[in-house]
PDB file of N, CA and C in Angstrom:
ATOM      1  N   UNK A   1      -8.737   9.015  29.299  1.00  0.00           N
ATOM      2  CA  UNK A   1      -9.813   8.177  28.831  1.00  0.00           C
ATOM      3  C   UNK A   1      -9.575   7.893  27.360  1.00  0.00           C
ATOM      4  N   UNK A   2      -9.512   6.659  27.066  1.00  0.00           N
ATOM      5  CA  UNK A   2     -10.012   6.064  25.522  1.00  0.00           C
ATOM      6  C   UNK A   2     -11.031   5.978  25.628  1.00  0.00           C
ATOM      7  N   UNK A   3     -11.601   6.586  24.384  1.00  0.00           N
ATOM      8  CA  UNK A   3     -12.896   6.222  23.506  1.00  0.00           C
ATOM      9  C   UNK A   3     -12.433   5.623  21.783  1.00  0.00           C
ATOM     10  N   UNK A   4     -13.841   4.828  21.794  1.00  0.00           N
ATOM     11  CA  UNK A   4     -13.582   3.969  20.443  1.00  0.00           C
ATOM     12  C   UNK A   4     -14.970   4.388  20.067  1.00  0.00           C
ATOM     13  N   UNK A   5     -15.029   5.474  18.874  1.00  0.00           N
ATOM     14  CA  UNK A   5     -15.950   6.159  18.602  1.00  0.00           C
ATOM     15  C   UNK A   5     -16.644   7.108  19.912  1.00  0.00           C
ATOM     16  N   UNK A   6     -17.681   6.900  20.112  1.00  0.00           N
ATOM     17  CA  UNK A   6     -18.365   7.470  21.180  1.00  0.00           C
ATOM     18  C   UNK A   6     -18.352   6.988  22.858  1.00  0.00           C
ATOM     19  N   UNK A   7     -17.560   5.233  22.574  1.00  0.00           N
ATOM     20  CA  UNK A   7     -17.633   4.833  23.793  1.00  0.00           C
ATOM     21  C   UNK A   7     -16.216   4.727  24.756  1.00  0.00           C
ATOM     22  N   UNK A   8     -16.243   5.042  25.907  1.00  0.00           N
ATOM     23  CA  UNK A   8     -15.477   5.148  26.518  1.00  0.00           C
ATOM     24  C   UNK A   8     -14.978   3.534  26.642  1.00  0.00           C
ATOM     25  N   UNK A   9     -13.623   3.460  26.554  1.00  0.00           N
ATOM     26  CA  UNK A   9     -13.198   1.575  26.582  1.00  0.00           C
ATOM     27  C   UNK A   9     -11.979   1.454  27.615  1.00  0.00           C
ATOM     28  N   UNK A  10     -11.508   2.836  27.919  1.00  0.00           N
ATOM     29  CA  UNK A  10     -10.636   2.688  29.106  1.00  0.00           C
ATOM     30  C   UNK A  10     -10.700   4.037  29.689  1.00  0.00           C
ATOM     31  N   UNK A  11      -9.565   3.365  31.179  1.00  0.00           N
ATOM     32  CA  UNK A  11     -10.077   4.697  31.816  1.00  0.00           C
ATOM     33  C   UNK A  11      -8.556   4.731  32.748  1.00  0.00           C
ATOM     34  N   UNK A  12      -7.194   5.356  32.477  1.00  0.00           N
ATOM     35  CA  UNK A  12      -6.082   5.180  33.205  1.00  0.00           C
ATOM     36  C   UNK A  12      -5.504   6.482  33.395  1.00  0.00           C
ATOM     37  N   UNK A  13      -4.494   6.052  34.500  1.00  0.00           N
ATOM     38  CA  UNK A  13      -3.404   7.480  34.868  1.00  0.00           C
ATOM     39  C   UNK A  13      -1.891   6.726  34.501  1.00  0.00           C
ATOM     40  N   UNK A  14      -1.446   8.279  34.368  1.00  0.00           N
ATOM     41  CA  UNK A  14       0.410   8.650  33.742  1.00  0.00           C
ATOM     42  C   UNK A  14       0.539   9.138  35.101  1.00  0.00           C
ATOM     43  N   UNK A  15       1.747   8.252  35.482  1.00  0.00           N
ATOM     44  CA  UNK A  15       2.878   9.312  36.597  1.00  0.00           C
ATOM     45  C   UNK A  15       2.504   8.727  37.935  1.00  0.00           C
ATOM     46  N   UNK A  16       2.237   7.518  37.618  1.00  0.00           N
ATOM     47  CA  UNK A  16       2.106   6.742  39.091  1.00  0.00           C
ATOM     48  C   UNK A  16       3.427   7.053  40.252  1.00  0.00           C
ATOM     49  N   UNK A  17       4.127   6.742  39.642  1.00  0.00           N
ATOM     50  CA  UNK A  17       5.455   6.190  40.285  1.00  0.00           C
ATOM     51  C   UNK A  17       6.306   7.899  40.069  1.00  0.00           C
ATOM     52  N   UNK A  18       5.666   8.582  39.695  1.00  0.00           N
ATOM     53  CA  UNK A  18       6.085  10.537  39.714  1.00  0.00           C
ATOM     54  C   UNK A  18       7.019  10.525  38.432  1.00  0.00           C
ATOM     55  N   UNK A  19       7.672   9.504  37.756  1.00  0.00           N
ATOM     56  CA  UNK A  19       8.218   9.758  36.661  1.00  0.00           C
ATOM     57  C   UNK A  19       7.547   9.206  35.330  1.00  0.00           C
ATOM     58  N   UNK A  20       6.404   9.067  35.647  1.00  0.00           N
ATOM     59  CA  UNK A  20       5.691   9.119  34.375  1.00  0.00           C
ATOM     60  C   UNK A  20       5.238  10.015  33.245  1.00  0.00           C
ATOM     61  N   UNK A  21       4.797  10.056  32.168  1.00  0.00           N
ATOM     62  CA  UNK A  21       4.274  11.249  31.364  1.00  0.00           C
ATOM     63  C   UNK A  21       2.812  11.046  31.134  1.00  0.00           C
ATOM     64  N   UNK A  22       2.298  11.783  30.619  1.00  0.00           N
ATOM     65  CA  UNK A  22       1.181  11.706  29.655  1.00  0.00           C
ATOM     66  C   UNK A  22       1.396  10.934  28.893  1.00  0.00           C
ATOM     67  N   UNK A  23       2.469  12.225  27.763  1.00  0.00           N
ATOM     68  CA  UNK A  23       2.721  11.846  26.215  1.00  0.00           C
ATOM     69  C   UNK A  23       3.397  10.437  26.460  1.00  0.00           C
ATOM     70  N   UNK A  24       4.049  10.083  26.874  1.00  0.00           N
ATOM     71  CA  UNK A  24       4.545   8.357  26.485  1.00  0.00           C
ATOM     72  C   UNK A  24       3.620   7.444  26.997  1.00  0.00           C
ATOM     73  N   UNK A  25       2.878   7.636  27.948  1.00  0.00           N
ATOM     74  CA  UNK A  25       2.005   7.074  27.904  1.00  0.00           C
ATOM     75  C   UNK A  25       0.410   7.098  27.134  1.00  0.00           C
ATOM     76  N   UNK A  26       0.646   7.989  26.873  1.00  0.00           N
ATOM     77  CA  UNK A  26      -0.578   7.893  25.017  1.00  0.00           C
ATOM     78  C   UNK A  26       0.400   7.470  23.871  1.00  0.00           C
ATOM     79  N   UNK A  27       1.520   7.731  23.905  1.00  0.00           N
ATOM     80  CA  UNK A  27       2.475   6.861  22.737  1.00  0.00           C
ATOM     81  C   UNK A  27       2.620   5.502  22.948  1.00  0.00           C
ATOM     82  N   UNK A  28       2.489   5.444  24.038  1.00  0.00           N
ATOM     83  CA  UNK A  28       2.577   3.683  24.569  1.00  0.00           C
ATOM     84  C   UNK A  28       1.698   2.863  23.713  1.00  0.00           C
ATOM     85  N   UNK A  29       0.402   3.291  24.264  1.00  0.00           N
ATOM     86  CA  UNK A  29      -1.242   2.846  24.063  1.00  0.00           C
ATOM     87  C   UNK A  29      -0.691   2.870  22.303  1.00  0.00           C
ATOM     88  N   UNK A  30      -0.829   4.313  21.924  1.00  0.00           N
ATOM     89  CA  UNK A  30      -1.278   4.085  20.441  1.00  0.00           C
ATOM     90  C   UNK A  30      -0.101   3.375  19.813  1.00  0.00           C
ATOM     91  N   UNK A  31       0.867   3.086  20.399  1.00  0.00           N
ATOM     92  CA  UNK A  31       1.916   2.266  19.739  1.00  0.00           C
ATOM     93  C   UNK A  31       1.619   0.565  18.793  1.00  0.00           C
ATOM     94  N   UNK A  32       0.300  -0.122  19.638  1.00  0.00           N
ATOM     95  CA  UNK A  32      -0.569  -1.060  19.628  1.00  0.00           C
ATOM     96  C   UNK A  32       0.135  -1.982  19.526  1.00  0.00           C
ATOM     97  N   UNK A  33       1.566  -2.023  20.448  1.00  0.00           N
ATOM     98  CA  UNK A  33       2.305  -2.708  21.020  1.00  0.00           C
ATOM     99  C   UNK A  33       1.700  -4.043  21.851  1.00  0.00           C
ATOM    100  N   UNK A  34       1.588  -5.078  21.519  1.00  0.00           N
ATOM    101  CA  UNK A  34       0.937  -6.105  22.259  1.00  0.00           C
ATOM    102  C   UNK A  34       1.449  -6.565  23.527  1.00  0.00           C
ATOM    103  N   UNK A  35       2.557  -6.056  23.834  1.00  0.00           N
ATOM    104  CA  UNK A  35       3.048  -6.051  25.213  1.00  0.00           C
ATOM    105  C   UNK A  35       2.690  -5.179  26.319  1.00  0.00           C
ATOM    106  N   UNK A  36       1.870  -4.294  26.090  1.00  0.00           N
ATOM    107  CA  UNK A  36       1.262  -3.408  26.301  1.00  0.00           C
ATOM    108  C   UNK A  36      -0.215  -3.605  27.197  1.00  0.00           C
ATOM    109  N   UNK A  37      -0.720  -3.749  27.974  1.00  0.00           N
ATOM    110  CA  UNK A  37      -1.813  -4.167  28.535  1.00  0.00           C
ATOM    111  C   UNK A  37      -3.028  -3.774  27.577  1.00  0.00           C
ATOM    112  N   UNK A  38      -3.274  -2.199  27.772  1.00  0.00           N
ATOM    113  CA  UNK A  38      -4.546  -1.885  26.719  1.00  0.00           C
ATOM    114  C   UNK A  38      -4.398  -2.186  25.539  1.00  0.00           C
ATOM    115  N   UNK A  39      -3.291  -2.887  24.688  1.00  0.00           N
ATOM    116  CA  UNK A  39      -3.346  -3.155  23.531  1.00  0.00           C
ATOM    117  C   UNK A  39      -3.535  -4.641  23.494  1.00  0.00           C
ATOM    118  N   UNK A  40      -3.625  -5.167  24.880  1.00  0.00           N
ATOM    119  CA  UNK A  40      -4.165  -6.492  25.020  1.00  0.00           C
ATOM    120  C   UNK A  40      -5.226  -6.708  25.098  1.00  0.00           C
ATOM    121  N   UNK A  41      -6.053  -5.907  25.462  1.00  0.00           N
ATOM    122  CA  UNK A  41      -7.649  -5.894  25.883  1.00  0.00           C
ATOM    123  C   UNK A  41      -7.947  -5.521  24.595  1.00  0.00           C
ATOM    124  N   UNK A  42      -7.833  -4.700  23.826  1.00  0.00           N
ATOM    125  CA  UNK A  42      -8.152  -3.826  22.740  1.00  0.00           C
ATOM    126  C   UNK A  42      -8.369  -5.088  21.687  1.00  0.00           C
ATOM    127  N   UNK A  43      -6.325  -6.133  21.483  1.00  0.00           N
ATOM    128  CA  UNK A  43      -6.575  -6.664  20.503  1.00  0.00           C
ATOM    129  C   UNK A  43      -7.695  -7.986  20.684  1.00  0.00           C
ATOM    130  N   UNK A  44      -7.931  -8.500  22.001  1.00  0.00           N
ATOM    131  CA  UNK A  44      -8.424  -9.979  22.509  1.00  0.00           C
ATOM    132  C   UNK A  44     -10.205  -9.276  22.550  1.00  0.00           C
ATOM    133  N   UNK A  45     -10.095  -8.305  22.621  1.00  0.00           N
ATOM    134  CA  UNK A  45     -12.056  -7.525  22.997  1.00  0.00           C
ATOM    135  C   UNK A  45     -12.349  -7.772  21.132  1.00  0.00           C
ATOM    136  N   UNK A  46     -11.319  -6.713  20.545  1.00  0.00           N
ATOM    137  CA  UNK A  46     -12.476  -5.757  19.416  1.00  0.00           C
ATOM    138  C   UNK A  46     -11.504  -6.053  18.027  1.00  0.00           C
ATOM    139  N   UNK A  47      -9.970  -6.583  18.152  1.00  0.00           N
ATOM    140  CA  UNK A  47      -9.422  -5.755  16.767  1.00  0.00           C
ATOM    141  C   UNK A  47      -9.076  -7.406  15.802  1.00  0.00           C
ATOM    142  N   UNK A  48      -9.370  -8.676  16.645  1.00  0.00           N
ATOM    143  CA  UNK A  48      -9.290  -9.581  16.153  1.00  0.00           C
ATOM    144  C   UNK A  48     -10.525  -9.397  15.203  1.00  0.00           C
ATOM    145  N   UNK A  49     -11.493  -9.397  15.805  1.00  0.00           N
ATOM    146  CA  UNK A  49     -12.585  -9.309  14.854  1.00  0.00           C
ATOM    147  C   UNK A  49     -13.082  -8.756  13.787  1.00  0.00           C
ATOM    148  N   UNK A  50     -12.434  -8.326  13.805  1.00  0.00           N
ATOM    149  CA  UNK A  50     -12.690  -6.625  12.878  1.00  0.00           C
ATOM    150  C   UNK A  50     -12.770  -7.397  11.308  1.00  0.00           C
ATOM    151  N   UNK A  51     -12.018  -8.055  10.897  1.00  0.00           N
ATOM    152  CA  UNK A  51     -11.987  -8.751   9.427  1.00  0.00           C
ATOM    153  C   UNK A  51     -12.369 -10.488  10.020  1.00  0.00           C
ATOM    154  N   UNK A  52     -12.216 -11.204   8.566  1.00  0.00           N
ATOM    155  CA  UNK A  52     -12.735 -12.837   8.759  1.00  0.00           C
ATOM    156  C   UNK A  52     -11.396 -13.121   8.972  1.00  0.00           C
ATOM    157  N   UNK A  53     -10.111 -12.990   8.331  1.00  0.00           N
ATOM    158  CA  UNK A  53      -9.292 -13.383   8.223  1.00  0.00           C
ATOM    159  C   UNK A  53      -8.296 -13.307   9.657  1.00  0.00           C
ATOM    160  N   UNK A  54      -7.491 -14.768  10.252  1.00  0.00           N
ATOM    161  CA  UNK A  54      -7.397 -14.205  11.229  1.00  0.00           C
ATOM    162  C   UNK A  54      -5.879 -14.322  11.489  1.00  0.00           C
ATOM    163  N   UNK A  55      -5.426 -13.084  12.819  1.00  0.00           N
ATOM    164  CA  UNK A  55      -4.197 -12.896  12.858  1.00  0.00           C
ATOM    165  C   UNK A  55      -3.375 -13.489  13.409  1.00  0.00           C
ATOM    166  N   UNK A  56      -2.401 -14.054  12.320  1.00  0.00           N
ATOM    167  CA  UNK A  56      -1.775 -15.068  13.487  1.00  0.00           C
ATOM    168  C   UNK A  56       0.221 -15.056  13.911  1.00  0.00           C
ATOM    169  N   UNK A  57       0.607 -13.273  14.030  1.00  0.00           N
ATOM    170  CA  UNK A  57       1.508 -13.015  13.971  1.00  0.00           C
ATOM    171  C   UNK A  57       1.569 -12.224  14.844  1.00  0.00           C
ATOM    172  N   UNK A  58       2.671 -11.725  16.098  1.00  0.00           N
ATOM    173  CA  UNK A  58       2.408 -10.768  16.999  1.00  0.00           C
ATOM    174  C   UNK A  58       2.399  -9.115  15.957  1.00  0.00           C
ATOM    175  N   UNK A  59       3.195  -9.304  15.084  1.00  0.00           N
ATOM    176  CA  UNK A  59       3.328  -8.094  14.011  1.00  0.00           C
ATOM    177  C   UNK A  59       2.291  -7.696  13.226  1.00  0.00           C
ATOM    178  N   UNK A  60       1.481  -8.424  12.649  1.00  0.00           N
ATOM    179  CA  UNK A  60      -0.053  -8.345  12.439  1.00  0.00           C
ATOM    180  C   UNK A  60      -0.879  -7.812  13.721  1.00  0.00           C
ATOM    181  N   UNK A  61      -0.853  -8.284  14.610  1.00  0.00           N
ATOM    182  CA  UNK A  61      -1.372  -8.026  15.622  1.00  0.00           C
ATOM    183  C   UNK A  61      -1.241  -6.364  15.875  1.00  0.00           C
ATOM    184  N   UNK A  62       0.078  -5.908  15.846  1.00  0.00           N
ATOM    185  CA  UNK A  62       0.544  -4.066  16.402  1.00  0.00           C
ATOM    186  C   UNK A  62      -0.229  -4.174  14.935  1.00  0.00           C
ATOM    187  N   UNK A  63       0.031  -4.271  14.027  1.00  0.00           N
ATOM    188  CA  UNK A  63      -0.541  -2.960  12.946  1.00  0.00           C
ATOM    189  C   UNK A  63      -1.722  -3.130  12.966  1.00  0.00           C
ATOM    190  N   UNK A  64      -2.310  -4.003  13.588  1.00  0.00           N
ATOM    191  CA  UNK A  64      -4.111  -4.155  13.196  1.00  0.00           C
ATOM    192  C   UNK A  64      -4.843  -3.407  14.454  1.00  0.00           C
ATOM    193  N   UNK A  65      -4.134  -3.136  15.309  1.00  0.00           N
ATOM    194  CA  UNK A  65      -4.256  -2.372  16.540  1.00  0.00           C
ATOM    195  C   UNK A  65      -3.712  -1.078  15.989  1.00  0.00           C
ATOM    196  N   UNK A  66      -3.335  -0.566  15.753  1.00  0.00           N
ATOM    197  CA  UNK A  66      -2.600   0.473  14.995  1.00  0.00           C
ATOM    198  C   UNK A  66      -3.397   1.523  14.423  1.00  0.00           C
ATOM    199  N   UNK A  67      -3.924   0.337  12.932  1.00  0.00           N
ATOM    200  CA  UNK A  67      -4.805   0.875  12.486  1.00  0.00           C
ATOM    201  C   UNK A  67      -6.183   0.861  13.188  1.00  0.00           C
ATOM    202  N   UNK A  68      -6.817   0.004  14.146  1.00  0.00           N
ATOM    203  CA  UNK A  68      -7.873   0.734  14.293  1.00  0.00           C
ATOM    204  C   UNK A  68      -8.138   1.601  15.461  1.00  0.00           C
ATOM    205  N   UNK A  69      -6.866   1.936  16.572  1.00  0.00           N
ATOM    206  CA  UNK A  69      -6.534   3.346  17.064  1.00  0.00           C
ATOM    207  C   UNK A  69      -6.885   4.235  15.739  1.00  0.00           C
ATOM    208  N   UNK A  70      -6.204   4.624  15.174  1.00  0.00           N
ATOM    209  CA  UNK A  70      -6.516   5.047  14.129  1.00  0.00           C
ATOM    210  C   UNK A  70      -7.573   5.743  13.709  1.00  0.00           C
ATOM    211  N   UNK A  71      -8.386   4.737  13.407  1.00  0.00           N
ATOM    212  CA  UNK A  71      -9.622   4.743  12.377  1.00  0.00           C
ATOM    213  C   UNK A  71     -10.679   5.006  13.631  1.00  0.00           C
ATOM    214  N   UNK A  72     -10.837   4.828  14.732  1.00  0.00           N
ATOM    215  CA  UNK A  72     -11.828   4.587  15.658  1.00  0.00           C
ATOM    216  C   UNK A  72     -11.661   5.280  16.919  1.00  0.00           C
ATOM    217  N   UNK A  73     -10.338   5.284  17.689  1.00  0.00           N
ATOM    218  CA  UNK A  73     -10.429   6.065  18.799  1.00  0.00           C
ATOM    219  C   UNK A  73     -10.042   7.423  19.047  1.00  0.00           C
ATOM    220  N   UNK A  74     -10.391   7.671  20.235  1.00  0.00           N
ATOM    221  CA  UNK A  74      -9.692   9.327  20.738  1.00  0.00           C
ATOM    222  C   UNK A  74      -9.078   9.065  21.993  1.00  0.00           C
ATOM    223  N   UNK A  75      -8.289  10.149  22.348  1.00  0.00           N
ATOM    224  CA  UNK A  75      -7.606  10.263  23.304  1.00  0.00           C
ATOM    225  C   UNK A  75      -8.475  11.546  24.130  1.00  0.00           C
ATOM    226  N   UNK A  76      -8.280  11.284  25.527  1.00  0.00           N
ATOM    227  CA  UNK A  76      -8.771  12.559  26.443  1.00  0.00           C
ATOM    228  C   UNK A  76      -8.455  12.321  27.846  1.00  0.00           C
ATOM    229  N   UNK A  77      -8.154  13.714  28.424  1.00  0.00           N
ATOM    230  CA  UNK A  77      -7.383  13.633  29.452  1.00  0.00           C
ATOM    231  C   UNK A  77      -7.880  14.894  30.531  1.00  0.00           C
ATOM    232  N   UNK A  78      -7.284  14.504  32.150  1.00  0.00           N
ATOM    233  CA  UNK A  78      -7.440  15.253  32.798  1.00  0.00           C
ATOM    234  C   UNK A  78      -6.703  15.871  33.713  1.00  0.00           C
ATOM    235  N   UNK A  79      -6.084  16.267  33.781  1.00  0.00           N
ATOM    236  CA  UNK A  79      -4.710  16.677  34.961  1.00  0.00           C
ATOM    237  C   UNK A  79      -5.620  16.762  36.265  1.00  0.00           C
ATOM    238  N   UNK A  80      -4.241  16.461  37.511  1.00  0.00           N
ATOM    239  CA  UNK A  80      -4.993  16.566  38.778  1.00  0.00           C
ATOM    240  C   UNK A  80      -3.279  17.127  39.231  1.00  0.00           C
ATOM    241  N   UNK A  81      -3.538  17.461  40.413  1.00  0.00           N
ATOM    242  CA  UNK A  81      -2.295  17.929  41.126  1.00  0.00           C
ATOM    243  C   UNK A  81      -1.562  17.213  41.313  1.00  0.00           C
ATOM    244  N   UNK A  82      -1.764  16.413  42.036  1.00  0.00           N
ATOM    245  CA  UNK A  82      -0.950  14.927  42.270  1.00  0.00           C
ATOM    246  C   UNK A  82      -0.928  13.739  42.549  1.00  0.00           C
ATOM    247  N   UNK A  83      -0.242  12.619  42.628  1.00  0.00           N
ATOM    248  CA  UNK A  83      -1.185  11.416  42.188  1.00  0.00           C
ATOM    249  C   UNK A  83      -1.884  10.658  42.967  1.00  0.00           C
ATOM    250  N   UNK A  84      -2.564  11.285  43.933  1.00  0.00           N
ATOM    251  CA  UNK A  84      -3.297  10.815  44.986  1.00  0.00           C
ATOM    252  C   UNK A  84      -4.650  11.385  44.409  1.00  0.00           C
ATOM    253  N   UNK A  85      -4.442  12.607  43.892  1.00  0.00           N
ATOM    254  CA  UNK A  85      -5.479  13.027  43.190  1.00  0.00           C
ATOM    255  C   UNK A  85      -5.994  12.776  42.114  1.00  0.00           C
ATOM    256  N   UNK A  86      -4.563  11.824  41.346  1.00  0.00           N
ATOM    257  CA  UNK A  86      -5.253  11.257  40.220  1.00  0.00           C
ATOM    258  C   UNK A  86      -5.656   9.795  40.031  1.00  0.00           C
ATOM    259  N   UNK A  87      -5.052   9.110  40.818  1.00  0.00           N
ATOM    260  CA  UNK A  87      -6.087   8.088  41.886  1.00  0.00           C
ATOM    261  C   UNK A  87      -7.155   7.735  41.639  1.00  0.00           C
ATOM    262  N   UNK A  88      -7.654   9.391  42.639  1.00  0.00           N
ATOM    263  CA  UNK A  88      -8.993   9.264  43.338  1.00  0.00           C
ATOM    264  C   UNK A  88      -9.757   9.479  41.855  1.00  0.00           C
ATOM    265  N   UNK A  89      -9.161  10.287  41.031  1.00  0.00           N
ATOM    266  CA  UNK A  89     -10.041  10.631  39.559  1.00  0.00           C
ATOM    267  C   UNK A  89     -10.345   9.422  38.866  1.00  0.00           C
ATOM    268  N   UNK A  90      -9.262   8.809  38.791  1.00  0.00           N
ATOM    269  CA  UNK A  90      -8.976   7.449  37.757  1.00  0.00           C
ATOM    270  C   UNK A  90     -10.359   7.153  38.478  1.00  0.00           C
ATOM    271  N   UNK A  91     -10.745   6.114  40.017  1.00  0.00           N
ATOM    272  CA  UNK A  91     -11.339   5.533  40.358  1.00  0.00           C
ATOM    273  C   UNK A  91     -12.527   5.653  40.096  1.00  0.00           C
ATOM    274  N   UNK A  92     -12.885   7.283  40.258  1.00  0.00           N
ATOM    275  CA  UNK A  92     -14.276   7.918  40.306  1.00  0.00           C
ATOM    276  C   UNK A  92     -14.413   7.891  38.641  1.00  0.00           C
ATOM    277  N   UNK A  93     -13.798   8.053  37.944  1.00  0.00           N
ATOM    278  CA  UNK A  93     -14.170   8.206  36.124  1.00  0.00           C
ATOM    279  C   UNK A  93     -14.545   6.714  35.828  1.00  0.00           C
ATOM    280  N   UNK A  94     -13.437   5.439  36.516  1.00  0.00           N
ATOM    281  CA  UNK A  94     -14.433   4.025  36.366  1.00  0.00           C
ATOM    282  C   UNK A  94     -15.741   3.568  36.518  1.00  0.00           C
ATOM    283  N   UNK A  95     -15.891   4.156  38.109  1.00  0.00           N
ATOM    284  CA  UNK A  95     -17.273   3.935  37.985  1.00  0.00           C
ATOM    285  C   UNK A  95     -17.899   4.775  37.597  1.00  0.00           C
ATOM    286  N   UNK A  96     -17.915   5.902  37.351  1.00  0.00           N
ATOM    287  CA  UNK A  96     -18.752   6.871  36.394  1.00  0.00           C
ATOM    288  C   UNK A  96     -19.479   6.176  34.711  1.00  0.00           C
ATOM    289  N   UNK A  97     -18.131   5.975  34.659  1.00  0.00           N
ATOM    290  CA  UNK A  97     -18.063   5.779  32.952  1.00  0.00           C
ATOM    291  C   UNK A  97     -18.176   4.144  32.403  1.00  0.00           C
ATOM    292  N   UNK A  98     -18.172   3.580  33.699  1.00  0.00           N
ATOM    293  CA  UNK A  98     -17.634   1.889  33.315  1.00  0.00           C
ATOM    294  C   UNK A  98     -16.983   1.759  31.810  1.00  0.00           C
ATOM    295  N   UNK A  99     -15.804   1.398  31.578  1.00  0.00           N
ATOM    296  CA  UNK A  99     -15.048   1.401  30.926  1.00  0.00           C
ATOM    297  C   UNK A  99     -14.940   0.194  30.268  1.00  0.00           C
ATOM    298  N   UNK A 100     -15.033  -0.504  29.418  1.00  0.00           N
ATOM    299  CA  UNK A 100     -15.699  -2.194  28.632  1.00  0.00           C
ATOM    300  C   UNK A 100     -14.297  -2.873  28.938  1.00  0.00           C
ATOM    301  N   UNK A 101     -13.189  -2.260  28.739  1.00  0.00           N
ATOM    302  CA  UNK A 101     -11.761  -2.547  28.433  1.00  0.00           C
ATOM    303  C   UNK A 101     -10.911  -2.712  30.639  1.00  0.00           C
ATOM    304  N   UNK A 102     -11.613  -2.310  30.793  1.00  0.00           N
ATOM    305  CA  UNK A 102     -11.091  -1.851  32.511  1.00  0.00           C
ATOM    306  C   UNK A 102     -11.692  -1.380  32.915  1.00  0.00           C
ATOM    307  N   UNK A 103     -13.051  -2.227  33.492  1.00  0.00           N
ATOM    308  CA  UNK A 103     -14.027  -1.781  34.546  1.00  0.00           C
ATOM    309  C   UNK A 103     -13.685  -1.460  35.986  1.00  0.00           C
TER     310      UNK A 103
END
């Protein structure tokens, strides 16, 4: 789960395909790589806005995502056995939590 301050804004699993990680996939995210899906939602939802001035470079774009990973979110996580189980978690934490970024 991402949170941006207090609110939950996503809600995903590592290791779909069994060779996934965690850690590269939280290095992914906070990379604020615009090729990146959640760093697409992130920059098109919340990080354009953030100042008046606006961004009009994909490289502007990662560091302005960057910084407000940064300044604003957390990371949190849950292990499950395996990925049928983490699945079923992912699914159930969506609708639990509705997620602004990936409902």
């Amino acid at each position: 789960m991402i949170y941006d301050e207090d609110e939950v804004i996503y809600v995903g699993m590592a290791g779909r395909d069994r060779s996934g990680s965690l850690r590269r996939r939280l290095r992914d995210h906070a990379s604020g790589q615009i090729v990146n899906m959640f760093a697409q939602y992130l920059f098109l939802s919340r990080v354009q806005f953030v100042n008046d001035e606006r961004i009009r470079h994909p490289s502007e774009a990662k560091m302005a995502c960057r910084a407000y990973l940064r300044a604003r979110c957390a990371f949190r996580f849950v292990t499950a056995a395996d990925g049928a189980e983490a699945r079923q978690l992912e699914q159930q934490l969506k609708r639990e939590l509705g997620p602004a970024l990936n409902p």
